[in-house]
Protein backbone atom coordinates (compact mmCIF):
# COMPACT_ATOMS: atom_id res chain seq x y z
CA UNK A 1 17.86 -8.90 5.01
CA UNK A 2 16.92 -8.84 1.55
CA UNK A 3 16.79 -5.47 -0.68
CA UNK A 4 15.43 -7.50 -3.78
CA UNK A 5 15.04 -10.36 -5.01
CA UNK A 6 18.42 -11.18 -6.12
CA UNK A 7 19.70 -11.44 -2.47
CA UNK A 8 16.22 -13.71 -1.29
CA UNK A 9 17.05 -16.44 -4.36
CA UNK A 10 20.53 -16.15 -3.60
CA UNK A 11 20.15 -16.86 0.13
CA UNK A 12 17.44 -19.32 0.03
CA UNK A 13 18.05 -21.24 -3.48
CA UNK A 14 21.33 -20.62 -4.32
CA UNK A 15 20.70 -19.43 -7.54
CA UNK A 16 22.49 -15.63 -8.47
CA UNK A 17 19.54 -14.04 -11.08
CA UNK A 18 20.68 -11.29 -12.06
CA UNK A 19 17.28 -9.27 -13.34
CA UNK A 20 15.55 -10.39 -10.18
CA UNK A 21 18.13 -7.22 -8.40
CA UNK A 22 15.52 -4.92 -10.42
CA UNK A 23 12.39 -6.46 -8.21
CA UNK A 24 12.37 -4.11 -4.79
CA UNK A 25 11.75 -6.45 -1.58
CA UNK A 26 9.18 -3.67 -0.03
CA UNK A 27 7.70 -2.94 -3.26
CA UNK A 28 7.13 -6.42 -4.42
CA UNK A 29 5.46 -7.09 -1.06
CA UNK A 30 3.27 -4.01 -1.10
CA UNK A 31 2.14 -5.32 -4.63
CA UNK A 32 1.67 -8.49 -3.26
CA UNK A 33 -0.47 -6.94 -0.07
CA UNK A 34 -2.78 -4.89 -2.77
CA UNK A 35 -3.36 -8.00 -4.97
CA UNK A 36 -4.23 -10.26 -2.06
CA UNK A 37 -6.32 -7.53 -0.49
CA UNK A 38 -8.52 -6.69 -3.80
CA UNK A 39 -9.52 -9.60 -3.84
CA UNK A 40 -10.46 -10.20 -0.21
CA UNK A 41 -12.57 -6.69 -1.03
CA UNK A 42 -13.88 -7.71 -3.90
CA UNK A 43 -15.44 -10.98 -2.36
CA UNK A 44 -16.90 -9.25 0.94
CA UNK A 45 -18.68 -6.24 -1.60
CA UNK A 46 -20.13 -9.06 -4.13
CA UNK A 47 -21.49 -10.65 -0.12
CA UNK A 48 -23.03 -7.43 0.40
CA UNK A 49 -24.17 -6.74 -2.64
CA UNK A 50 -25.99 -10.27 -2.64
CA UNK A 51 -28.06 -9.00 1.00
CA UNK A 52 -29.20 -5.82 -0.91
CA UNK A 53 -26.89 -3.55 1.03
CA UNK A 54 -25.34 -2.47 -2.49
CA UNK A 55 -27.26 -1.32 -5.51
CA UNK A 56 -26.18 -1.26 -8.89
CA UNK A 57 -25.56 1.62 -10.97
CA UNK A 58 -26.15 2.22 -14.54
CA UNK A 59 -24.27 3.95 -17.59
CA UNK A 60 -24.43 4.00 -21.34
CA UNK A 61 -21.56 2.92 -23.12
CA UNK A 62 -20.50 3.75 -27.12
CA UNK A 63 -19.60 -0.06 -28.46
CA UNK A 64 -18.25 -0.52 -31.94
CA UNK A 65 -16.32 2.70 -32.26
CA UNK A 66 -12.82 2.24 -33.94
CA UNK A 67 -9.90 3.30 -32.27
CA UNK A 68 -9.38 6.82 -31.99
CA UNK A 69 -6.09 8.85 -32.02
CA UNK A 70 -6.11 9.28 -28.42
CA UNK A 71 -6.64 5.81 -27.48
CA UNK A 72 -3.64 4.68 -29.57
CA UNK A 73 -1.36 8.05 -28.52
CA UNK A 74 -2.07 6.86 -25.06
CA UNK A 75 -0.99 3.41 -25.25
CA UNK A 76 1.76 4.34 -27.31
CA UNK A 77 3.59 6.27 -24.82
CA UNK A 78 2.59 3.57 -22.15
CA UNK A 79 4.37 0.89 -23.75
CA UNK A 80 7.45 3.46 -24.32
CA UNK A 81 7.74 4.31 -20.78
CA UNK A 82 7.90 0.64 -20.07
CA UNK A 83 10.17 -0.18 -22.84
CA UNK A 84 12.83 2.78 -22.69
CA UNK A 85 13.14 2.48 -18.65
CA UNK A 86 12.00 -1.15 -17.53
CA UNK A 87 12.79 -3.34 -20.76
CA UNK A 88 16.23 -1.33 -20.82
CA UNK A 89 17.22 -2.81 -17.11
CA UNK A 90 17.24 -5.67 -18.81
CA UNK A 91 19.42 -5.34 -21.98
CA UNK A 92 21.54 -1.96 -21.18
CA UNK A 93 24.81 -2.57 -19.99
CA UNK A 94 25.12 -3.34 -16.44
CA UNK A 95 27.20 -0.26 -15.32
CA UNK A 96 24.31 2.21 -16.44
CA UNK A 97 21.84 -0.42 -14.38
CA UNK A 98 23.97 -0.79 -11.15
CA UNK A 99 21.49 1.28 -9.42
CA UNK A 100 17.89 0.13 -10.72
CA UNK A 101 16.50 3.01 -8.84
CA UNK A 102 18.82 5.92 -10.10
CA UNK A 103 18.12 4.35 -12.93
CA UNK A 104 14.26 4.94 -13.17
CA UNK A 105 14.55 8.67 -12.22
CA UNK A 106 17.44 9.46 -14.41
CA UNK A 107 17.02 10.85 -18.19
CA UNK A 108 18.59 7.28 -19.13
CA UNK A 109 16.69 4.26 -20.99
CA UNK A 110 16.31 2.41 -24.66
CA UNK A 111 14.85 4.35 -27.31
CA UNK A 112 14.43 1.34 -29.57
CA UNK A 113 12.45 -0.80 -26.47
CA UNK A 114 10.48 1.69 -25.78
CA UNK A 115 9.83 2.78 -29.51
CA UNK A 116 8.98 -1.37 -30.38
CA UNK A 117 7.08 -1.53 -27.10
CA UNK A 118 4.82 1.85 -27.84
CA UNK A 119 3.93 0.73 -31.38
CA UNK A 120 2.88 -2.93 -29.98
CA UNK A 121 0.47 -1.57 -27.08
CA UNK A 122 -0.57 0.81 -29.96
CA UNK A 123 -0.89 -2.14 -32.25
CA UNK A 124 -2.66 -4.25 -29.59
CA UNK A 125 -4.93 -1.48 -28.44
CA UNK A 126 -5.98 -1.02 -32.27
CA UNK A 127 -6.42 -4.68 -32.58
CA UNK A 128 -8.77 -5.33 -29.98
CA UNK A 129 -10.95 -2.25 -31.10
CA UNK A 130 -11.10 -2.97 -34.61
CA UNK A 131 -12.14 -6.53 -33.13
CA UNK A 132 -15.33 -5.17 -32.13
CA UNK A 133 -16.17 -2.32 -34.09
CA UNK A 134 -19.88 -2.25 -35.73
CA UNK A 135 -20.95 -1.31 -38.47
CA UNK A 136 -22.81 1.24 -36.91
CA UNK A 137 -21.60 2.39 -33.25
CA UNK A 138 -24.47 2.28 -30.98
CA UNK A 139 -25.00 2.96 -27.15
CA UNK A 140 -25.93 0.44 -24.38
CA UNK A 141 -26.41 0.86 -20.88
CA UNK A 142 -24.34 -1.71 -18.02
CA UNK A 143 -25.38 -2.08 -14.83
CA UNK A 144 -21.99 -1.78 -12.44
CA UNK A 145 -21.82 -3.24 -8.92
CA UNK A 146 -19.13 -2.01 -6.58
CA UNK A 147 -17.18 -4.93 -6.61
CA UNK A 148 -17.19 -4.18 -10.36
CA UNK A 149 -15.40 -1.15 -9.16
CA UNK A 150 -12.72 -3.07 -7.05
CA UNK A 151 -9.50 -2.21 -9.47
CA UNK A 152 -10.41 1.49 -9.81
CA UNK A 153 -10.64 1.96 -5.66
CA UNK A 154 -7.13 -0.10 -5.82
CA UNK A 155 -5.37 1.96 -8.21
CA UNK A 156 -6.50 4.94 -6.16
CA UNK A 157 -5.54 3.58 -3.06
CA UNK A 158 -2.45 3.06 -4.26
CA UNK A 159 -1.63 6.02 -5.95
CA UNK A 160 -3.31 8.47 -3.40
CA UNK A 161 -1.77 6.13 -0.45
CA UNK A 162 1.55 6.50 -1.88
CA UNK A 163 1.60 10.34 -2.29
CA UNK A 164 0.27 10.79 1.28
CA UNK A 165 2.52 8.48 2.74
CA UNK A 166 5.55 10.54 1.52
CA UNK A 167 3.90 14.07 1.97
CA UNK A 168 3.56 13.47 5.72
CA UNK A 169 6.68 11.69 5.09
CA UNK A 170 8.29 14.63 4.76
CA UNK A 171 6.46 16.85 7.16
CA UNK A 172 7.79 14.39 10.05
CA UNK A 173 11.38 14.85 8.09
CA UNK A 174 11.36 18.10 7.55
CA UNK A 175 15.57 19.18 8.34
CA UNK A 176 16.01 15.61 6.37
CA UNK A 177 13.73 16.71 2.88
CA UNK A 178 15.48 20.03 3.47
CA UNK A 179 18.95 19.16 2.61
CA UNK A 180 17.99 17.65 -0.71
CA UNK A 181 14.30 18.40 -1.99
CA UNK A 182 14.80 16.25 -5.01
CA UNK A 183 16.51 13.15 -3.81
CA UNK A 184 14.02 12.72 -0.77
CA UNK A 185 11.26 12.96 -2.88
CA UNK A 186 12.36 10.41 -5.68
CA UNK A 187 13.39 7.99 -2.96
CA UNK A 188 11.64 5.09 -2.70
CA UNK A 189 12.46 4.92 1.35
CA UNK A 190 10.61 7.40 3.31
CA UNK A 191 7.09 6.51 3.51
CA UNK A 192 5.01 7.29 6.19
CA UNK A 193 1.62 4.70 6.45
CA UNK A 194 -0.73 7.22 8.35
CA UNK A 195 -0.16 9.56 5.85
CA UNK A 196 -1.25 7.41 3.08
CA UNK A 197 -4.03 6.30 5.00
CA UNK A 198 -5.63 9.27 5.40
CA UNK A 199 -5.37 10.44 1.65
CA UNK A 200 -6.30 7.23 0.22
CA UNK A 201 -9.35 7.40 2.65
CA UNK A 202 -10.20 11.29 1.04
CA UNK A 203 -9.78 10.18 -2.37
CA UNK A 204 -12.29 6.48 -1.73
CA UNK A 205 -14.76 8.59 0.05
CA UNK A 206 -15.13 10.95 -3.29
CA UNK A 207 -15.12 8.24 -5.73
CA UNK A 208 -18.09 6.33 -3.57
CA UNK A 209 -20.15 10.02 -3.47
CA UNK A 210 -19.46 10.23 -7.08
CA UNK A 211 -21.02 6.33 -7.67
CA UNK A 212 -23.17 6.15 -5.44
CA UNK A 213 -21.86 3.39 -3.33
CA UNK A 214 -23.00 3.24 0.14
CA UNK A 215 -20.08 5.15 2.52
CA UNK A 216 -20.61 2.92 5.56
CA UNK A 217 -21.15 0.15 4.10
CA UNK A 218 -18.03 0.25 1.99
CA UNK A 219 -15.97 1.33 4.97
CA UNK A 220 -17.24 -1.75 6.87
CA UNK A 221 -15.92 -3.99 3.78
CA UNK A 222 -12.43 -2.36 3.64
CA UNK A 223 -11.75 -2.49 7.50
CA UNK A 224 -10.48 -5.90 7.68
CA UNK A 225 -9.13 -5.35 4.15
CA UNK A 226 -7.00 -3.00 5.36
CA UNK A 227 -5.82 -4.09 8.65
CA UNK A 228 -4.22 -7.22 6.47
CA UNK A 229 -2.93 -4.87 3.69
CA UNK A 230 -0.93 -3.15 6.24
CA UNK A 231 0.28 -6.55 8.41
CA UNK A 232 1.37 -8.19 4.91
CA UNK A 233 3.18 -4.66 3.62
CA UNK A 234 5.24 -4.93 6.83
CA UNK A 235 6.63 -7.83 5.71
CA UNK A 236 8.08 -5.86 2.90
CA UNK A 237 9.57 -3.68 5.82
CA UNK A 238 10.93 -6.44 8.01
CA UNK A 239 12.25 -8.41 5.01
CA UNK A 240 14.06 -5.08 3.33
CA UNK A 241 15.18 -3.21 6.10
CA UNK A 242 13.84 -0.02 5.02
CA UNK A 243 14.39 2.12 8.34
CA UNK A 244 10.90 0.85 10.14
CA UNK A 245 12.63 -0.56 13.45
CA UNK A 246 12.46 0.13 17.01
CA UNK A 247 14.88 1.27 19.60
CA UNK A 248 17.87 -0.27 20.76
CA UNK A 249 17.48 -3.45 22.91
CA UNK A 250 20.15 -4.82 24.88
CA UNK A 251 17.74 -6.60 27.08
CA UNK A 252 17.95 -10.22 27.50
CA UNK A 253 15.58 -12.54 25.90
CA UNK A 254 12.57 -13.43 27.67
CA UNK A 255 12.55 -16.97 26.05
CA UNK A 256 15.80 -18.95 25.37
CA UNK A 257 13.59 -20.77 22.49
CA UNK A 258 12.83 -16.98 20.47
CA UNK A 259 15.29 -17.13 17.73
CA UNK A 260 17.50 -13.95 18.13
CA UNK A 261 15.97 -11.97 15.39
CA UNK A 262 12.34 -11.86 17.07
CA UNK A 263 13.68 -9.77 20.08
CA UNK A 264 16.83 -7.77 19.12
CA UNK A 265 18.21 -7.80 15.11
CA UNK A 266 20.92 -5.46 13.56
CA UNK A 267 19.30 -5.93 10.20
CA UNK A 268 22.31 -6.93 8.08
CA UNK A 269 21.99 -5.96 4.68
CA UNK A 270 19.70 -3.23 5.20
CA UNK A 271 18.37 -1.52 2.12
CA UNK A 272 18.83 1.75 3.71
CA UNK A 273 22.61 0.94 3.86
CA UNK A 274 22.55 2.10 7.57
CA UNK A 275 25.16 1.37 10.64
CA UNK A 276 28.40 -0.65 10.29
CA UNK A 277 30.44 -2.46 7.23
CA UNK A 278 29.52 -6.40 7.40
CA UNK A 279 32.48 -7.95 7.93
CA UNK A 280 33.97 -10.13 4.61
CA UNK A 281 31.08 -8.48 2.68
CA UNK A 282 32.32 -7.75 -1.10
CA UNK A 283 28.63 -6.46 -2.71
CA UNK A 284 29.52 -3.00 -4.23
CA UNK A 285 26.15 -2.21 -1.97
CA UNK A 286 23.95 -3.12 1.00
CA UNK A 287 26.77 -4.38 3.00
CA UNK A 288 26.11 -2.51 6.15
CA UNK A 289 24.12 -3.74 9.12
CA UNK A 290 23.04 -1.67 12.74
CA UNK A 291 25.56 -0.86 15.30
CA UNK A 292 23.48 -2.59 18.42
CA UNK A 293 20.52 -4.68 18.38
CA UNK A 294 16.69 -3.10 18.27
CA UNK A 295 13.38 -3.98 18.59
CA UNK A 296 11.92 -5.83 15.26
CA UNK A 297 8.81 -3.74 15.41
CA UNK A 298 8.02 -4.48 11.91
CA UNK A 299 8.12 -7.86 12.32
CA UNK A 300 5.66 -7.25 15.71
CA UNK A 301 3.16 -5.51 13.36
CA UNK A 302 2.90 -8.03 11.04
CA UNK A 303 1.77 -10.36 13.94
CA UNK A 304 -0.50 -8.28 15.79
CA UNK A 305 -1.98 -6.81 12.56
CA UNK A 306 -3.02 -10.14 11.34
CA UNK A 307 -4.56 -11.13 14.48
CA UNK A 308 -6.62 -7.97 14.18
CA UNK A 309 -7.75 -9.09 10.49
CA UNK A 310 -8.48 -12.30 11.90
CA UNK A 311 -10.99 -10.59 14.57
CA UNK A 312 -12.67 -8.26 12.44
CA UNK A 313 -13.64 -10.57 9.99
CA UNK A 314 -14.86 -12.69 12.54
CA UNK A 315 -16.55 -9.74 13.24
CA UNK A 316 -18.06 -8.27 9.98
CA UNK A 317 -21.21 -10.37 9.82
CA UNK A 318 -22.17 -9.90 13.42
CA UNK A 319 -22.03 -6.33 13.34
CA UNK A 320 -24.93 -5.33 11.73
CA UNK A 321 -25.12 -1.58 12.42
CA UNK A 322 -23.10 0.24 9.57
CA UNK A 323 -19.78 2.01 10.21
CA UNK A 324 -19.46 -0.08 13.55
CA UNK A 325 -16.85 -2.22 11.97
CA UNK A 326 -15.14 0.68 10.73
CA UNK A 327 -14.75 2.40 13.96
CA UNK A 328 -13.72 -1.11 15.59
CA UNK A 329 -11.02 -1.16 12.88
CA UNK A 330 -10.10 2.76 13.67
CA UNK A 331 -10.01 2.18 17.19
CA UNK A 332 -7.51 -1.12 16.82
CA UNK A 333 -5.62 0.70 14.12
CA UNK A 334 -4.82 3.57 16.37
CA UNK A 335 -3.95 1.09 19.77
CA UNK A 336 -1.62 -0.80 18.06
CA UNK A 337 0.26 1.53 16.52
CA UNK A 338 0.39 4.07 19.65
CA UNK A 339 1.82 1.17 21.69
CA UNK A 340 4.03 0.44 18.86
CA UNK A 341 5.63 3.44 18.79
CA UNK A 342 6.75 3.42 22.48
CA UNK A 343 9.75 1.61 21.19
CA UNK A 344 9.92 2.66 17.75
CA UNK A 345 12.39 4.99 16.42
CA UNK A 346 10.75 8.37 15.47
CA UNK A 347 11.29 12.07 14.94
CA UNK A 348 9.05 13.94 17.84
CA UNK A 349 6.79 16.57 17.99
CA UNK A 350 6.88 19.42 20.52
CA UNK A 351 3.09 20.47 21.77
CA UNK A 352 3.13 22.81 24.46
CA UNK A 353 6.12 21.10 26.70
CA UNK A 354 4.76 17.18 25.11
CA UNK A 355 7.12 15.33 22.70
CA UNK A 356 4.74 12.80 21.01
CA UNK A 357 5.72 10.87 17.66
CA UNK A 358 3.68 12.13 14.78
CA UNK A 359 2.09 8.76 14.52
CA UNK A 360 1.30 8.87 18.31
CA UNK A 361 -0.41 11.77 17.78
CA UNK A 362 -2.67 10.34 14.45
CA UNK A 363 -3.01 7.18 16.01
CA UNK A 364 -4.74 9.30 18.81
CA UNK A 365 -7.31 10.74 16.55
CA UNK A 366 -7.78 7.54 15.01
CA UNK A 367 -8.89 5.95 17.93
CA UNK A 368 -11.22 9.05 19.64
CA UNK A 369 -12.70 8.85 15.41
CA UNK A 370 -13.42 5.33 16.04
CA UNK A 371 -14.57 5.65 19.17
CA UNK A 372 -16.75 8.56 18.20
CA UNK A 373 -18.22 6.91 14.71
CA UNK A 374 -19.14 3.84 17.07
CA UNK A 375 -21.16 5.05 19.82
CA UNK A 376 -22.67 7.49 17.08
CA UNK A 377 -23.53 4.75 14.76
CA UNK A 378 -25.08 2.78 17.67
CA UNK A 379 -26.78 5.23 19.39
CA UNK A 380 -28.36 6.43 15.71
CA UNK A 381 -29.41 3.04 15.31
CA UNK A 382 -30.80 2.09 18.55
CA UNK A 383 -32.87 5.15 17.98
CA UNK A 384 -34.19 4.08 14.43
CA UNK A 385 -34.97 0.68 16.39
CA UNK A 386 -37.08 2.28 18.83
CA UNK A 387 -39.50 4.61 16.40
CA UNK A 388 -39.77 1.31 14.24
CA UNK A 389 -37.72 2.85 11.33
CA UNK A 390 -34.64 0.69 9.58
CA UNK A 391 -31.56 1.08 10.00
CA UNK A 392 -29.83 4.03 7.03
CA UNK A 393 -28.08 1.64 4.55
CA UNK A 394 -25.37 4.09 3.81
């Protein structure tokens, strides 16, 4: 397993780097999932938008104003967050950096990085404006496209996905969040995917009502999108160790070829520091790995997920009716992960005498709202067939 970089370089090239301990396996891959993703969006909304299923929309625009106070306050403190906590994991001793993620959340940092830093994004910002101001500021209208749009719906899936994911976090943790409110929300571990899912989806389907960008349409676009954002984030999981394993499994291997790790892995290493000491290990952390063997269902995810990409965007021109795709991608979604979680480990619910997971009982929904938004969408447009009328763009 690899908690950041420093071990992956380390194991694989030999090479001992010591910044690259900063870089967070899961969150590097999760980065790595969004950028590869917005640009898979961006490409299938600019195909769309070239059929006519997308329309522009237009806004006026001030060009030639100066910089204002705001604009340079605000960049300012951006580039003194980034100097006086990430610049100083770089340059403050190594003691007060030991742990890059106490670090972050504590009061600690470099007021002269992040002072520098704030007055060059200031600098910058008032650079480039004064670059373009006019002589007289004047207003113009743009057309915008949606895949114009494609870094604003990313930021907000990431920001919304990541608050969800640890708000239902802690509703499936509840005794856990309990114990220490603070620490369980400033952890980086603890994220829970349905949750982010679902407010990510809340806050995408406001910002399309607010631009006008065709719901179904959009939907259909992100659903293979999607699926592969969440196979390649599991490699951040699988890689890191973060918790996201399955059950214990003492069974043997099905295959003498599967390499051990594919069918029952104690996840040395772990970045949740969880089971036994590693024998002869001398890192001050992450020297723990399980007691007994599980399931790597994180690594099964990753597999499975991708083939589902695969078929839905071997899908998504062959599906004409809109939202069809979507519930397709619903409907996998939710089989996958309920079948997943048989041998997953999980905190459980009790309904009325039943002890599903919480993500059995999501993934559940997910599938009936799939279900549901596909015969709906079919039967709406079989019915526009027949009285000669087309089928509703949105």
């Amino acid at each position: 397993m690899y908690p950041n970089l420093y071990y992956a370089f380390k194991d694989l090239f030999g090479v001992e780097w010591k910044f690259l301990r900063f870089v967070n396996s899961f969150g590097f891959f999760v980065a790595i999932a969004f950028i590869i993703c917005a640009i898979v969006l961006a490409n299938e909304l600019r195909r769309k938008s070239k059929q006519g299923l997308f329309q522009p929309t237009e806004m006026q625009v001030m060009v030639g104003q100066p910089a204002t106070i705001v604009d340079l306050g605000l960049n300012f403190l951006l580039g003194f967050v980034l100097g006086y906590k990430i610049v100083a994991l770089f340059i403050m001793d190594s003691t007060a950096t030991e742990d890059p993620q106490a670090f972050i959340f504590s009061t600690l940092g470099s007021w002269p990085a992040g002072i520098l830093l704030g007055l060059l994004f200031a600098g910058l910002k008032w650079w480039e404006k004064n670059k373009q101001k006019l002589a007289k500021p004047e207003k113009r209208t743009v057309r915008i496209w949606p895949h114009d749009r494609v870094g604003e719906i990313t930021i907000m899936a990431l920001i919304f996905g990541l608050l969800g994911a640890k708000l239902f976090d802690i509703f499936e943790n509840w005794s856990g969040f309990l114990k220490d409110p603070s620490a369980y929300i400033f952890s980086a571990q603890g994220l829970t995917f349905y949750g982010g899912l679902i407010c990510a989806a809340i806050a995408i389907w406001l910002y399309a009502k607010k631009h006008n960008i065709g719901f179904w349409h959009l939907n259909d676009a992100m659903a293979p999108t999607m699926m592969l954002a969440y196979s390649l984030g599991r490699i951040g999981c699988q890689v890191s160790g973060d918790g996201d394993w399955g059950i214990p499994n003492t069974s043997p291997k099905p295959f003498n070829w599967l390499p051990d790790w594919m069918w029952a892995y104690r996840y040395p290493h772990n970045v949740n520091e969880v089971g036994e000491k590693i024998p002869g290990c001398t890192d001050v952390k992450y020297c723990n790995q399980l007691d007994v063997a599980v399931f790597p269902t994180a690594f099964y995810e990753i597999v499975v997920c991708f083939i589902l990409f695969l078929i839905l965007w071997s899908l998504r021109k062959k599906l004409k009716v809109p939202g069809m795709l979507f519930g397709l991608y619903l409907m996998l979604n939710g089989l996958e992960r309920f079948f997943i979680e048989k041998i997953r480990v999980n905190t459980r619910l009790d309904i009325f005498g039943f002890r599903p997971t919480q993500a059995e009982v999501i993934s559940t929904i997910l599938f009936l709202s799939g279900l549901a938004i596909w015969i709906i969408r079919a039967q709406k447009a079989k019915k526009q067939k027949l009285t000669g009328g087309a089928v509703n763009p949105s």
